[in-house]
ModelCIF file with pLDDT and N, C-alpha, C, O atoms, coordinates in Angstrom:
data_MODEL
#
_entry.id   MODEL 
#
_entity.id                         1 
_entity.type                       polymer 
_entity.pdbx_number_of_molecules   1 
#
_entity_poly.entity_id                      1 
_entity_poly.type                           'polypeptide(L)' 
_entity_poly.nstd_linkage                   no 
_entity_poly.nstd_monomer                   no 
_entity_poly.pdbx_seq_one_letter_code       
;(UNK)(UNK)(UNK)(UNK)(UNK)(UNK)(UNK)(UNK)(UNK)(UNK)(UNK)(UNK)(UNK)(UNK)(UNK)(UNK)
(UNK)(UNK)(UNK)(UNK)(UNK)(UNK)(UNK)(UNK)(UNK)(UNK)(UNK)(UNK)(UNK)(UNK)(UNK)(UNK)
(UNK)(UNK)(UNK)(UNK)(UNK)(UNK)(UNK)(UNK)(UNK)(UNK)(UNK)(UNK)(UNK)(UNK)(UNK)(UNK)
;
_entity_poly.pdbx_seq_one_letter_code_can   XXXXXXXXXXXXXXXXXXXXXXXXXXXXXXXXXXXXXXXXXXXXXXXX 
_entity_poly.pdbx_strand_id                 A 
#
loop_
_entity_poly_seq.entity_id 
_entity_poly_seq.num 
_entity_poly_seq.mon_id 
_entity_poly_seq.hetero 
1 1  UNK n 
1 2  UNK n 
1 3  UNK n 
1 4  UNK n 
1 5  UNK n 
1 6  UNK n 
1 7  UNK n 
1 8  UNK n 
1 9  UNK n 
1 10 UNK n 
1 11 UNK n 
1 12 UNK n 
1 13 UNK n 
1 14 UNK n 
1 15 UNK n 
1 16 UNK n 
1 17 UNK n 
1 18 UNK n 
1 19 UNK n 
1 20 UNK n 
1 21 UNK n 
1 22 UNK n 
1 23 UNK n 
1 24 UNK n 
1 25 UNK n 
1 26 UNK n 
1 27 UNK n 
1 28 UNK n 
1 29 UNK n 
1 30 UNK n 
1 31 UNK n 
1 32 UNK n 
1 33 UNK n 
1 34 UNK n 
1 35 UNK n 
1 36 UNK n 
1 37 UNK n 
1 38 UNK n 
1 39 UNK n 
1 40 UNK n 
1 41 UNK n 
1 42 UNK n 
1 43 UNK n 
1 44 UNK n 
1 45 UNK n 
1 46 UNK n 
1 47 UNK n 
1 48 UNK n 
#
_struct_asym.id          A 
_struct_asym.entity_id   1 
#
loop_
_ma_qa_metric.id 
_ma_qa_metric.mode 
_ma_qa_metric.name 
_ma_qa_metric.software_group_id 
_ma_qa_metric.type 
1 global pLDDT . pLDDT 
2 local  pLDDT . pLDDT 
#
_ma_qa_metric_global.metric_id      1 
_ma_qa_metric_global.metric_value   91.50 
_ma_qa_metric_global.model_id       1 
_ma_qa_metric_global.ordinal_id     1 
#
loop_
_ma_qa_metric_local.label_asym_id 
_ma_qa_metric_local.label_comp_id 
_ma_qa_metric_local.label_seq_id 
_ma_qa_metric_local.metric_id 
_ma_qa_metric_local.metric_value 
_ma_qa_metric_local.model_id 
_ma_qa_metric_local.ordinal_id 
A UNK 1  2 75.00 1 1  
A UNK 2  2 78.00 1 2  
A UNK 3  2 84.00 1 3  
A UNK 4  2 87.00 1 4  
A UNK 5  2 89.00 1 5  
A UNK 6  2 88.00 1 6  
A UNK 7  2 89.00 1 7  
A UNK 8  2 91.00 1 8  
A UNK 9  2 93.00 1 9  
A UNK 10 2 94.00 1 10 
A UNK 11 2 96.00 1 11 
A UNK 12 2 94.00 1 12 
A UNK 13 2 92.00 1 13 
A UNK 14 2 93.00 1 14 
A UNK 15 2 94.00 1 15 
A UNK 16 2 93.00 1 16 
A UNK 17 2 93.00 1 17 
A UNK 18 2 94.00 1 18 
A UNK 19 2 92.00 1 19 
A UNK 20 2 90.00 1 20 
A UNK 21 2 89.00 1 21 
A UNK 22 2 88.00 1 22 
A UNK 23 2 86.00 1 23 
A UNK 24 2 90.00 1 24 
A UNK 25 2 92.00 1 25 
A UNK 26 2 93.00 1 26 
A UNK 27 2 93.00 1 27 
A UNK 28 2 93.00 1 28 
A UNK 29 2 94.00 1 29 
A UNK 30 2 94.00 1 30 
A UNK 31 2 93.00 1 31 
A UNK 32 2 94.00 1 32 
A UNK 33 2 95.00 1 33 
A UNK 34 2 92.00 1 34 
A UNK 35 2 92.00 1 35 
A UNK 36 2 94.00 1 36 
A UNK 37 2 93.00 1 37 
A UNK 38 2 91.00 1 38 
A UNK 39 2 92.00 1 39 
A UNK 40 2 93.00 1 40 
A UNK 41 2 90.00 1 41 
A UNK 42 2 90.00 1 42 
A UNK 43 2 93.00 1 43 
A UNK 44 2 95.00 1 44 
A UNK 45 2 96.00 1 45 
A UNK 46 2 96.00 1 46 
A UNK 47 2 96.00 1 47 
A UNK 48 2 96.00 1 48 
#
loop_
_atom_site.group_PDB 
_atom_site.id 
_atom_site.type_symbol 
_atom_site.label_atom_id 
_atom_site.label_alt_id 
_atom_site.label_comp_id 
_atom_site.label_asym_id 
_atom_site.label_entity_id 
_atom_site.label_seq_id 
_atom_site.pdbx_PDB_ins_code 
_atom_site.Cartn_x 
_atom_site.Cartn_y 
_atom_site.Cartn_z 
_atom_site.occupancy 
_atom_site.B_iso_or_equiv 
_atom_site.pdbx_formal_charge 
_atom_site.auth_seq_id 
_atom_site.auth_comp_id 
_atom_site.auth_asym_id 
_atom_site.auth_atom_id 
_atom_site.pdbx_PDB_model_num 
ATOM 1   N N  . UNK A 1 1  ? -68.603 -26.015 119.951 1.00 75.00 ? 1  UNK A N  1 
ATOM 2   C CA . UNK A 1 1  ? -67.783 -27.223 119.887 1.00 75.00 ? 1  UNK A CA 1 
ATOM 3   C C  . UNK A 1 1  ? -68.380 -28.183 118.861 1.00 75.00 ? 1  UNK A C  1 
ATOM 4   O O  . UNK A 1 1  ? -69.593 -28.391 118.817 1.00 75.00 ? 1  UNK A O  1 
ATOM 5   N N  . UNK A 1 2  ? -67.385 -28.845 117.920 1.00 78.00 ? 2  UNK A N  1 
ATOM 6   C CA . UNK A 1 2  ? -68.159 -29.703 117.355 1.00 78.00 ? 2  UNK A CA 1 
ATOM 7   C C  . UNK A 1 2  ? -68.609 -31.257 117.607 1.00 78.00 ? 2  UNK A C  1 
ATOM 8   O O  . UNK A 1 2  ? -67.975 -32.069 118.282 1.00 78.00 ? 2  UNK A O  1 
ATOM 9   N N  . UNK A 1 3  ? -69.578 -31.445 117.065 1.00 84.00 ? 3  UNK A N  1 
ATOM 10  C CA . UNK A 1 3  ? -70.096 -32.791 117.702 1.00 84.00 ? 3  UNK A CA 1 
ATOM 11  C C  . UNK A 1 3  ? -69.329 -34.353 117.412 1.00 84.00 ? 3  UNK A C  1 
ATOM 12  O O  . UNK A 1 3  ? -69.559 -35.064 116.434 1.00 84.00 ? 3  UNK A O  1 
ATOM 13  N N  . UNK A 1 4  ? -68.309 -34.684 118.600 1.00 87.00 ? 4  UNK A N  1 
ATOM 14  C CA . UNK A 1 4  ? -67.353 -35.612 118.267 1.00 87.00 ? 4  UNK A CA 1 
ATOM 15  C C  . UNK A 1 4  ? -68.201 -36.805 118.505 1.00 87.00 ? 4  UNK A C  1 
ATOM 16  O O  . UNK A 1 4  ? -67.903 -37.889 118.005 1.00 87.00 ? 4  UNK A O  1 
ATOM 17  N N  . UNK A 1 5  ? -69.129 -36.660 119.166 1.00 89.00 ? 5  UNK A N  1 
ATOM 18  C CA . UNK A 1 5  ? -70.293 -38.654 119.532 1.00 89.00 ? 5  UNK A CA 1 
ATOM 19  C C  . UNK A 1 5  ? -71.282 -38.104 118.771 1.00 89.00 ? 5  UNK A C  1 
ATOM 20  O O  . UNK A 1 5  ? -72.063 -37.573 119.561 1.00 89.00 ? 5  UNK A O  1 
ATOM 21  N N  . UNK A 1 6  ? -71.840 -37.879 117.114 1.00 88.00 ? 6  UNK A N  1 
ATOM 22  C CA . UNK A 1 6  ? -73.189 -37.834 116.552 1.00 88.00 ? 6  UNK A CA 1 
ATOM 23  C C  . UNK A 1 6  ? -73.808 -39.294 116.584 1.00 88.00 ? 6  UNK A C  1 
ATOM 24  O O  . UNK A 1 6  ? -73.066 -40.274 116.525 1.00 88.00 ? 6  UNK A O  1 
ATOM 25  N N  . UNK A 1 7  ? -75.005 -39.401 116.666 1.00 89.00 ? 7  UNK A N  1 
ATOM 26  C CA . UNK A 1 7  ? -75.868 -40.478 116.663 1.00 89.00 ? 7  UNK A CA 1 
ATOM 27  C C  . UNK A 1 7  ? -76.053 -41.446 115.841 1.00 89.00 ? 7  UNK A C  1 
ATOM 28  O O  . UNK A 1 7  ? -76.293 -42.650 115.933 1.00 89.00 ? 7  UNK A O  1 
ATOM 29  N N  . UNK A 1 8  ? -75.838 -40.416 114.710 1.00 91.00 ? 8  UNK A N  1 
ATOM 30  C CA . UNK A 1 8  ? -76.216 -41.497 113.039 1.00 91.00 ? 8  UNK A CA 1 
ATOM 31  C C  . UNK A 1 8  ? -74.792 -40.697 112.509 1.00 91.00 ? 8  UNK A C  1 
ATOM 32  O O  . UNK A 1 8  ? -74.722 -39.612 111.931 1.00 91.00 ? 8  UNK A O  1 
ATOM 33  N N  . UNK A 1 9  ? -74.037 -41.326 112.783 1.00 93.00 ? 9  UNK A N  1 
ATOM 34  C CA . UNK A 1 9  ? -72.569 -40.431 111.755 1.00 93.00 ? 9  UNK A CA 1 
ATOM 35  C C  . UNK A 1 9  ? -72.693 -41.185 110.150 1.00 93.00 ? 9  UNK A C  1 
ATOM 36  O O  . UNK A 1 9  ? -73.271 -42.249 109.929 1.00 93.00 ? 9  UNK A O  1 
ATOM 37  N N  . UNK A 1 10 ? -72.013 -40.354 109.166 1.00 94.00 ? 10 UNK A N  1 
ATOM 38  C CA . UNK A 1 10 ? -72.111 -40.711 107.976 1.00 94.00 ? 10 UNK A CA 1 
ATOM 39  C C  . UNK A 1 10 ? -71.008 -39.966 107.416 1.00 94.00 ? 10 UNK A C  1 
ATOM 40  O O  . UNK A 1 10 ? -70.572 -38.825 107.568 1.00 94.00 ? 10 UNK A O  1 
ATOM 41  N N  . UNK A 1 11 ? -70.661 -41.078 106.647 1.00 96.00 ? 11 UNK A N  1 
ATOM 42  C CA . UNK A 1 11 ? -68.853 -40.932 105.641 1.00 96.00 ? 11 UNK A CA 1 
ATOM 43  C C  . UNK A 1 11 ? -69.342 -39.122 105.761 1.00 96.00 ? 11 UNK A C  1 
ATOM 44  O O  . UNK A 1 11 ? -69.055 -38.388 106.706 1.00 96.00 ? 11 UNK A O  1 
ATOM 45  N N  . UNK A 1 12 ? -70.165 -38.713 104.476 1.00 94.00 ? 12 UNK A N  1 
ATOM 46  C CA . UNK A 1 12 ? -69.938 -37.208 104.398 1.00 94.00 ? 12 UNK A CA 1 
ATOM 47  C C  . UNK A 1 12 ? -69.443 -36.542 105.425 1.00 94.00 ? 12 UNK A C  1 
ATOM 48  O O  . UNK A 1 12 ? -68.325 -36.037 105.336 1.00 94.00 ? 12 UNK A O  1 
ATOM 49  N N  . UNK A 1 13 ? -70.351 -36.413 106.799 1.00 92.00 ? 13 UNK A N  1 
ATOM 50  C CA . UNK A 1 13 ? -69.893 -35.595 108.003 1.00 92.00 ? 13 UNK A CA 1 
ATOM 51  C C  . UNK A 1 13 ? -68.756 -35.880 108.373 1.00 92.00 ? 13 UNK A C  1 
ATOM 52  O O  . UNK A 1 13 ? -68.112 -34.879 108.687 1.00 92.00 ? 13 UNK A O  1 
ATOM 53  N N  . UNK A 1 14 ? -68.086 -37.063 108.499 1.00 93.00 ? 14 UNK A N  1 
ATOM 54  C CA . UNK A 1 14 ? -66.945 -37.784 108.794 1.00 93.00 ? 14 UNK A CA 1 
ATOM 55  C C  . UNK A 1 14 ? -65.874 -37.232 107.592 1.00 93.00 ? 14 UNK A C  1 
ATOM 56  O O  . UNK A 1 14 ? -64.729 -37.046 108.004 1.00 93.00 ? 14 UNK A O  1 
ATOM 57  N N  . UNK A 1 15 ? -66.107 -36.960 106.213 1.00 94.00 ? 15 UNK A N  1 
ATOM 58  C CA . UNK A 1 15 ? -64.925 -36.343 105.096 1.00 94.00 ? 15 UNK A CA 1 
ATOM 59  C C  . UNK A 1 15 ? -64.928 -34.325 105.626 1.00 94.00 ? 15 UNK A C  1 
ATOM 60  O O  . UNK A 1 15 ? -64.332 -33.340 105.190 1.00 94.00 ? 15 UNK A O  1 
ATOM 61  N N  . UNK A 1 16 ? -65.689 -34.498 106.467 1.00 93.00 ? 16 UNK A N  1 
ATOM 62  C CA . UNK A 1 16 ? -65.831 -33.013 106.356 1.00 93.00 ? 16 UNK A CA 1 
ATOM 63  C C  . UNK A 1 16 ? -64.913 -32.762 107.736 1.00 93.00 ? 16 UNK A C  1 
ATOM 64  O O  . UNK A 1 16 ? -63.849 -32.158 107.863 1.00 93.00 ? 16 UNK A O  1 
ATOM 65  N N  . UNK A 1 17 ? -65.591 -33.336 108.539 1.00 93.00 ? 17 UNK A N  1 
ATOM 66  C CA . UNK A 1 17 ? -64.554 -33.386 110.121 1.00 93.00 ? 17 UNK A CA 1 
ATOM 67  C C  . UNK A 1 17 ? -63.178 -33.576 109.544 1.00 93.00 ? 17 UNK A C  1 
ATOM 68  O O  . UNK A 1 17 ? -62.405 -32.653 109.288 1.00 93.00 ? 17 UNK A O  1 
ATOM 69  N N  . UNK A 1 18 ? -62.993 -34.577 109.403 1.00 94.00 ? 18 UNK A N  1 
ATOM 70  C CA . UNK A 1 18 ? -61.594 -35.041 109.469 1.00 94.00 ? 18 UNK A CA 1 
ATOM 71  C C  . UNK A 1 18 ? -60.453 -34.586 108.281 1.00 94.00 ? 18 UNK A C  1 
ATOM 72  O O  . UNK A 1 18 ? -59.298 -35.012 108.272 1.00 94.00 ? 18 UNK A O  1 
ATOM 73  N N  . UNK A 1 19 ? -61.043 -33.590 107.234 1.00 92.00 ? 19 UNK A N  1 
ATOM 74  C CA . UNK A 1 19 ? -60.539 -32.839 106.439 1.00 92.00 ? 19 UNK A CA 1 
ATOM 75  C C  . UNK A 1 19 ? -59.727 -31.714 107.230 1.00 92.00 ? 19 UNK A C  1 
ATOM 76  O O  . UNK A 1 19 ? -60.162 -31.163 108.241 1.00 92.00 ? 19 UNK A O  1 
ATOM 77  N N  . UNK A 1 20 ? -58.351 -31.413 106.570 1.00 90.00 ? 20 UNK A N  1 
ATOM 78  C CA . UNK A 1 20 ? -57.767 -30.294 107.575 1.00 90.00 ? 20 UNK A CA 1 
ATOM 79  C C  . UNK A 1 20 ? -57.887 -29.193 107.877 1.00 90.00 ? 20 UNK A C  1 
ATOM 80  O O  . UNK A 1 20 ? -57.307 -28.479 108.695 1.00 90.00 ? 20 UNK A O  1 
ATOM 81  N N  . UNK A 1 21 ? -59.200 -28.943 106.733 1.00 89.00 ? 21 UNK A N  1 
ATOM 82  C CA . UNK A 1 21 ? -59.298 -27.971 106.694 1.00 89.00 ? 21 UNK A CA 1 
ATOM 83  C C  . UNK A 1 21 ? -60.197 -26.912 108.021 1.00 89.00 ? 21 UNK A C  1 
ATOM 84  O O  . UNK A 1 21 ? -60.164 -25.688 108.146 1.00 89.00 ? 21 UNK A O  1 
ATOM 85  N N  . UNK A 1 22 ? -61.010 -28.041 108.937 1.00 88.00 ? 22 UNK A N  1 
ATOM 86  C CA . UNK A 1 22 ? -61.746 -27.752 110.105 1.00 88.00 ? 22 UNK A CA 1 
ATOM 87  C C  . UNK A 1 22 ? -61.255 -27.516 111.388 1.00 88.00 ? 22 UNK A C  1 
ATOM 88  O O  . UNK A 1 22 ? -61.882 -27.168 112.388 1.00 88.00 ? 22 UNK A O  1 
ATOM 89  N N  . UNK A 1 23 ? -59.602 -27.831 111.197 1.00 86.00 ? 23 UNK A N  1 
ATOM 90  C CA . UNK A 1 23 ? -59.060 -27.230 112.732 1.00 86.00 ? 23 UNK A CA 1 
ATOM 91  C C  . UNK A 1 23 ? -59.342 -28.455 113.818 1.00 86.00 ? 23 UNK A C  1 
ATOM 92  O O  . UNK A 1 23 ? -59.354 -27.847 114.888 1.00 86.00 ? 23 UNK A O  1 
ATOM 93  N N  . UNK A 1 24 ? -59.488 -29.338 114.003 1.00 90.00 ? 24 UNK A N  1 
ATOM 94  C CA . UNK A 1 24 ? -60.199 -30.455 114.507 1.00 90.00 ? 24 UNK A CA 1 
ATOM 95  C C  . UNK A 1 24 ? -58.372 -30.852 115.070 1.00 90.00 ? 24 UNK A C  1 
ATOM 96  O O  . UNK A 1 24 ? -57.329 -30.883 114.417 1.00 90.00 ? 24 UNK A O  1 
ATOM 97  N N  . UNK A 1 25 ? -58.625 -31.077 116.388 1.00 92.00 ? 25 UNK A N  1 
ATOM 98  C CA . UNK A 1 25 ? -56.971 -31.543 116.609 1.00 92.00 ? 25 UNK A CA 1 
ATOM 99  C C  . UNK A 1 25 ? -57.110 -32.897 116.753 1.00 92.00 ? 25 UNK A C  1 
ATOM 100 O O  . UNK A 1 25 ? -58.080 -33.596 117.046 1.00 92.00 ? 25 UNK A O  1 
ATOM 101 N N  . UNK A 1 26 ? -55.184 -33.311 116.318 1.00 93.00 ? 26 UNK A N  1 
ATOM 102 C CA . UNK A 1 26 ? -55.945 -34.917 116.254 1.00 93.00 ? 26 UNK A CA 1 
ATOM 103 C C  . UNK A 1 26 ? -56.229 -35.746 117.352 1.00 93.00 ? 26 UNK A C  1 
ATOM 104 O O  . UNK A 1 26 ? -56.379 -36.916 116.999 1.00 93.00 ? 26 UNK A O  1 
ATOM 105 N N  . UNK A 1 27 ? -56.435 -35.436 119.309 1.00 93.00 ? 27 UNK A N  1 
ATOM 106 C CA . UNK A 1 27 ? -57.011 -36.145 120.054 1.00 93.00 ? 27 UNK A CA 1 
ATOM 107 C C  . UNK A 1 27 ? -58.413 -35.859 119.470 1.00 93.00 ? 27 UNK A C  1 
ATOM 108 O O  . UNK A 1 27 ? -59.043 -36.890 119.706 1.00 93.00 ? 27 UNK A O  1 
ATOM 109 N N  . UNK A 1 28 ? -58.978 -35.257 119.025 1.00 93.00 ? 28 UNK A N  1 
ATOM 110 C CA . UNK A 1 28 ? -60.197 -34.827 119.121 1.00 93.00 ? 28 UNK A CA 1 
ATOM 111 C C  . UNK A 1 28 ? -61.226 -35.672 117.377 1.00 93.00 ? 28 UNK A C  1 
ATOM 112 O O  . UNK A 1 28 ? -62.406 -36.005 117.257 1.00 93.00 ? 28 UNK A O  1 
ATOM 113 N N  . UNK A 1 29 ? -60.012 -35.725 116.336 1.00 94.00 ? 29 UNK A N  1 
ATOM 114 C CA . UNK A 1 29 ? -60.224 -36.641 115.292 1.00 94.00 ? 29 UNK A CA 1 
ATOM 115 C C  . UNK A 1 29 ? -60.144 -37.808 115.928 1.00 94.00 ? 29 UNK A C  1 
ATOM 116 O O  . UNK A 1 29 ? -60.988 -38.687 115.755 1.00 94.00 ? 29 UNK A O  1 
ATOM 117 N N  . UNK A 1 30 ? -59.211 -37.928 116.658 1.00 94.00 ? 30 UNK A N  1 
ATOM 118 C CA . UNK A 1 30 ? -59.258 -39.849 117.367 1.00 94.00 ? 30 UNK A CA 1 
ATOM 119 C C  . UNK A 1 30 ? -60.138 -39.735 118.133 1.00 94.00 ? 30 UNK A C  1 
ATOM 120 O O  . UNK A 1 30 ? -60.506 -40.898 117.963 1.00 94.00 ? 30 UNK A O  1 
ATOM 121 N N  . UNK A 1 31 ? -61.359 -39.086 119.394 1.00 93.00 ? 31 UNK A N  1 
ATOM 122 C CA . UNK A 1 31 ? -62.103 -39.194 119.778 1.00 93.00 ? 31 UNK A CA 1 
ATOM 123 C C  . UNK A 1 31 ? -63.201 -39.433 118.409 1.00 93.00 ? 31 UNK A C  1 
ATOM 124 O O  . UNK A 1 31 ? -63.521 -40.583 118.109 1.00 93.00 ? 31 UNK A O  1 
ATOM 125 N N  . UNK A 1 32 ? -63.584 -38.577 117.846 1.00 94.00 ? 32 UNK A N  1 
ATOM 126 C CA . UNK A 1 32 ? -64.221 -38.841 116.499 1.00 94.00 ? 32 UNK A CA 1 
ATOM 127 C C  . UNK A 1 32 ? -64.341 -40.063 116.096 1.00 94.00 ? 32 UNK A C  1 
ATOM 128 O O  . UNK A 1 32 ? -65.410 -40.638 116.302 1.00 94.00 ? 32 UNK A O  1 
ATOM 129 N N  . UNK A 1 33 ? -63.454 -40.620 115.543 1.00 95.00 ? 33 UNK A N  1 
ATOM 130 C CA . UNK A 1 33 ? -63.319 -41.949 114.665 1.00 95.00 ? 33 UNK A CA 1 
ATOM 131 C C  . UNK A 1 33 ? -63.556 -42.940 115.284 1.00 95.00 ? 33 UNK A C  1 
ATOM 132 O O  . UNK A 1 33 ? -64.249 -43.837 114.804 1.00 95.00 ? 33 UNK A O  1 
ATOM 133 N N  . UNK A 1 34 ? -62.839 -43.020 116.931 1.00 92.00 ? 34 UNK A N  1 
ATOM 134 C CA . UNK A 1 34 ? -62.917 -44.051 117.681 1.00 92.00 ? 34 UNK A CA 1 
ATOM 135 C C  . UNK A 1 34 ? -64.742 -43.995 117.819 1.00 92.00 ? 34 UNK A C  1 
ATOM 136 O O  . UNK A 1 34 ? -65.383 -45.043 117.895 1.00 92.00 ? 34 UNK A O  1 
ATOM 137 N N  . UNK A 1 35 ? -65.181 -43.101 117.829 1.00 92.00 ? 35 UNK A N  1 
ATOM 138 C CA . UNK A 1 35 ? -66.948 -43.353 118.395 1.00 92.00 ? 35 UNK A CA 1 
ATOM 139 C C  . UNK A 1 35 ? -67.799 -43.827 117.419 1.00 92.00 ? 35 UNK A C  1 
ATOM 140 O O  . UNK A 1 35 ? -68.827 -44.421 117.743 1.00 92.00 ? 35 UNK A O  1 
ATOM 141 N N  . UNK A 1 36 ? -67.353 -43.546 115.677 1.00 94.00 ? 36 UNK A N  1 
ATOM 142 C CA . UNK A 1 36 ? -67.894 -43.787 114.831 1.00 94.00 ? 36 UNK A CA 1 
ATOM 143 C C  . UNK A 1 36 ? -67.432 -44.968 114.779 1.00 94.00 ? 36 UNK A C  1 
ATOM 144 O O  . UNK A 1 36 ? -68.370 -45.760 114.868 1.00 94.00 ? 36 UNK A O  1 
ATOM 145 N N  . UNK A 1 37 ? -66.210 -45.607 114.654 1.00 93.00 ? 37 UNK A N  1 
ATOM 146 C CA . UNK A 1 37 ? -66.114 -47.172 114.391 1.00 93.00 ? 37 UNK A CA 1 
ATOM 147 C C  . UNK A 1 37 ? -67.159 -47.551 115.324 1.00 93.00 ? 37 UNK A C  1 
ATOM 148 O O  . UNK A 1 37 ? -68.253 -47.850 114.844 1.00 93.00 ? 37 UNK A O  1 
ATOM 149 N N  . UNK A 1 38 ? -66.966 -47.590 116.801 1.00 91.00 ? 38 UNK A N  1 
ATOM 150 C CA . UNK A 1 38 ? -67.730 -48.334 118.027 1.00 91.00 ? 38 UNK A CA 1 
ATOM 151 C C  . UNK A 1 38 ? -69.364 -48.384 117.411 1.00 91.00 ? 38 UNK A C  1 
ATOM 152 O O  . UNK A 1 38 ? -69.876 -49.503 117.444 1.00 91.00 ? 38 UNK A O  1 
ATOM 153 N N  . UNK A 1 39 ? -70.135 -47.357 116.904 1.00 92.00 ? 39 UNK A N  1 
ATOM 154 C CA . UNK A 1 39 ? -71.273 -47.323 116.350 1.00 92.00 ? 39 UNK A CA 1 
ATOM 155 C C  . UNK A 1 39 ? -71.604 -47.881 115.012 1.00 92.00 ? 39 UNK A C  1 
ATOM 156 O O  . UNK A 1 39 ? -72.760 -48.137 114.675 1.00 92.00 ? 39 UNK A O  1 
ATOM 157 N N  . UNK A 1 40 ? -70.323 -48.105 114.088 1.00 93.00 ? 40 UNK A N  1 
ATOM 158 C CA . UNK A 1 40 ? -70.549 -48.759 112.986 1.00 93.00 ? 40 UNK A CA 1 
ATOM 159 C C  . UNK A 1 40 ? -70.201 -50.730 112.675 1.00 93.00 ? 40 UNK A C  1 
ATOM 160 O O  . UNK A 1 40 ? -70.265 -51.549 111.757 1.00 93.00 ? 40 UNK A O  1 
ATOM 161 N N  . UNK A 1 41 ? -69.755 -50.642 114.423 1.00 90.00 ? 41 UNK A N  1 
ATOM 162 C CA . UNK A 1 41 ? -69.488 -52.228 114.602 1.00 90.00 ? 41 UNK A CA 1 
ATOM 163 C C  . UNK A 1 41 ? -71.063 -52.209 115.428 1.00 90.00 ? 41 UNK A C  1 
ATOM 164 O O  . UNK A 1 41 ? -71.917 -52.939 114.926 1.00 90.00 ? 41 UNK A O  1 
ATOM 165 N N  . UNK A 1 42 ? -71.379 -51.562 116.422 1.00 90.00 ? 42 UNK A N  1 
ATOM 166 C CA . UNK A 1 42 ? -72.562 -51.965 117.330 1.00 90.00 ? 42 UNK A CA 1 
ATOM 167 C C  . UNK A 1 42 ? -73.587 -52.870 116.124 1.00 90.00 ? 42 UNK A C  1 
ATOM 168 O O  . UNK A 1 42 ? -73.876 -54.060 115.998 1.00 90.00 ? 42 UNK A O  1 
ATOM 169 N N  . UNK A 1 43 ? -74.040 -51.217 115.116 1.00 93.00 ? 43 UNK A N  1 
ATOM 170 C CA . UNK A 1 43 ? -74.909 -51.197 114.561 1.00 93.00 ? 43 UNK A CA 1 
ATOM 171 C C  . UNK A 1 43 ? -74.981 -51.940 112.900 1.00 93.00 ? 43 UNK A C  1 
ATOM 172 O O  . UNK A 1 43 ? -75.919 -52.094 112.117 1.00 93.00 ? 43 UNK A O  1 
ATOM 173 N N  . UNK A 1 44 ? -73.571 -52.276 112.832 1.00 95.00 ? 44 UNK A N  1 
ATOM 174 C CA . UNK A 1 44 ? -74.035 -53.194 111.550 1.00 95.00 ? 44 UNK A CA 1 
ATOM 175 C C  . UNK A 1 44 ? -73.971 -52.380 109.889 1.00 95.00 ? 44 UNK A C  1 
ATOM 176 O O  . UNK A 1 44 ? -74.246 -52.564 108.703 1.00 95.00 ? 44 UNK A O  1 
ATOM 177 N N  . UNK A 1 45 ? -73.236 -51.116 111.114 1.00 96.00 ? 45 UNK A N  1 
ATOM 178 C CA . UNK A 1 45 ? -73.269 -50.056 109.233 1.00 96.00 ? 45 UNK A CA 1 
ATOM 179 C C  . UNK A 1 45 ? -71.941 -49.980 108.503 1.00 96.00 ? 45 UNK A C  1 
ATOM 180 O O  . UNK A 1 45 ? -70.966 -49.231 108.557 1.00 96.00 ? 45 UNK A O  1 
ATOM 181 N N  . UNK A 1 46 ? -72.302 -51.099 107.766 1.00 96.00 ? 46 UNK A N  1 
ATOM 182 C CA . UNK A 1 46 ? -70.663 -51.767 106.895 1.00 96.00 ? 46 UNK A CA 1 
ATOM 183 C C  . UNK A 1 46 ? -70.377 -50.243 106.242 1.00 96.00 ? 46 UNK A C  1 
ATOM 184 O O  . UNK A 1 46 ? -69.286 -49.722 106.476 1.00 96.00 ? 46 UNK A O  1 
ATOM 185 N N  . UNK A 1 47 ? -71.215 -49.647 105.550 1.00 96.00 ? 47 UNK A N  1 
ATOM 186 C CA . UNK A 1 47 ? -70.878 -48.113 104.833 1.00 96.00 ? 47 UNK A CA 1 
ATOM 187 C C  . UNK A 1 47 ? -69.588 -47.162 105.424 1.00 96.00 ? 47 UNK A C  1 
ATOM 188 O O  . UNK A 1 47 ? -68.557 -46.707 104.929 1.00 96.00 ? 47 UNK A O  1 
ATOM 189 N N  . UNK A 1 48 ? -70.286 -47.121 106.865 1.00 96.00 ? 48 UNK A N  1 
ATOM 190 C CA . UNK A 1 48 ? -69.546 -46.199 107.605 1.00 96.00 ? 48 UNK A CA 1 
ATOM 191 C C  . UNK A 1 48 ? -67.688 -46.913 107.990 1.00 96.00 ? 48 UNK A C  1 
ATOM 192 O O  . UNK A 1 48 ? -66.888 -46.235 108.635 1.00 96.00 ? 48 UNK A O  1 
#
């Protein structure tokens, strides 16, 4: 399974997930994104 809550997410891993090419369905891209925003508001990482 792939890892939809990573710790330190980063754009790359995030262009690679959410590319169509990974099969990733989209509850599972919206679990994704939703955890990376929540971690990139906690933590202050304007990048992400």
């Amino acid at each position: 399974e792939p890892d939809l809550q990573p710790l330190y997410p980063t754009p790359s891993q995030l262009a690679y997930h959410l590319s169509p090419n990974v099969g990733l369905s989209p509850s599972q891209k919206t679990e994704l994104v939703n955890h990376c925003l929540t971690r990139s508001c906690v933590f202050g990482d304007f990048t992400l």
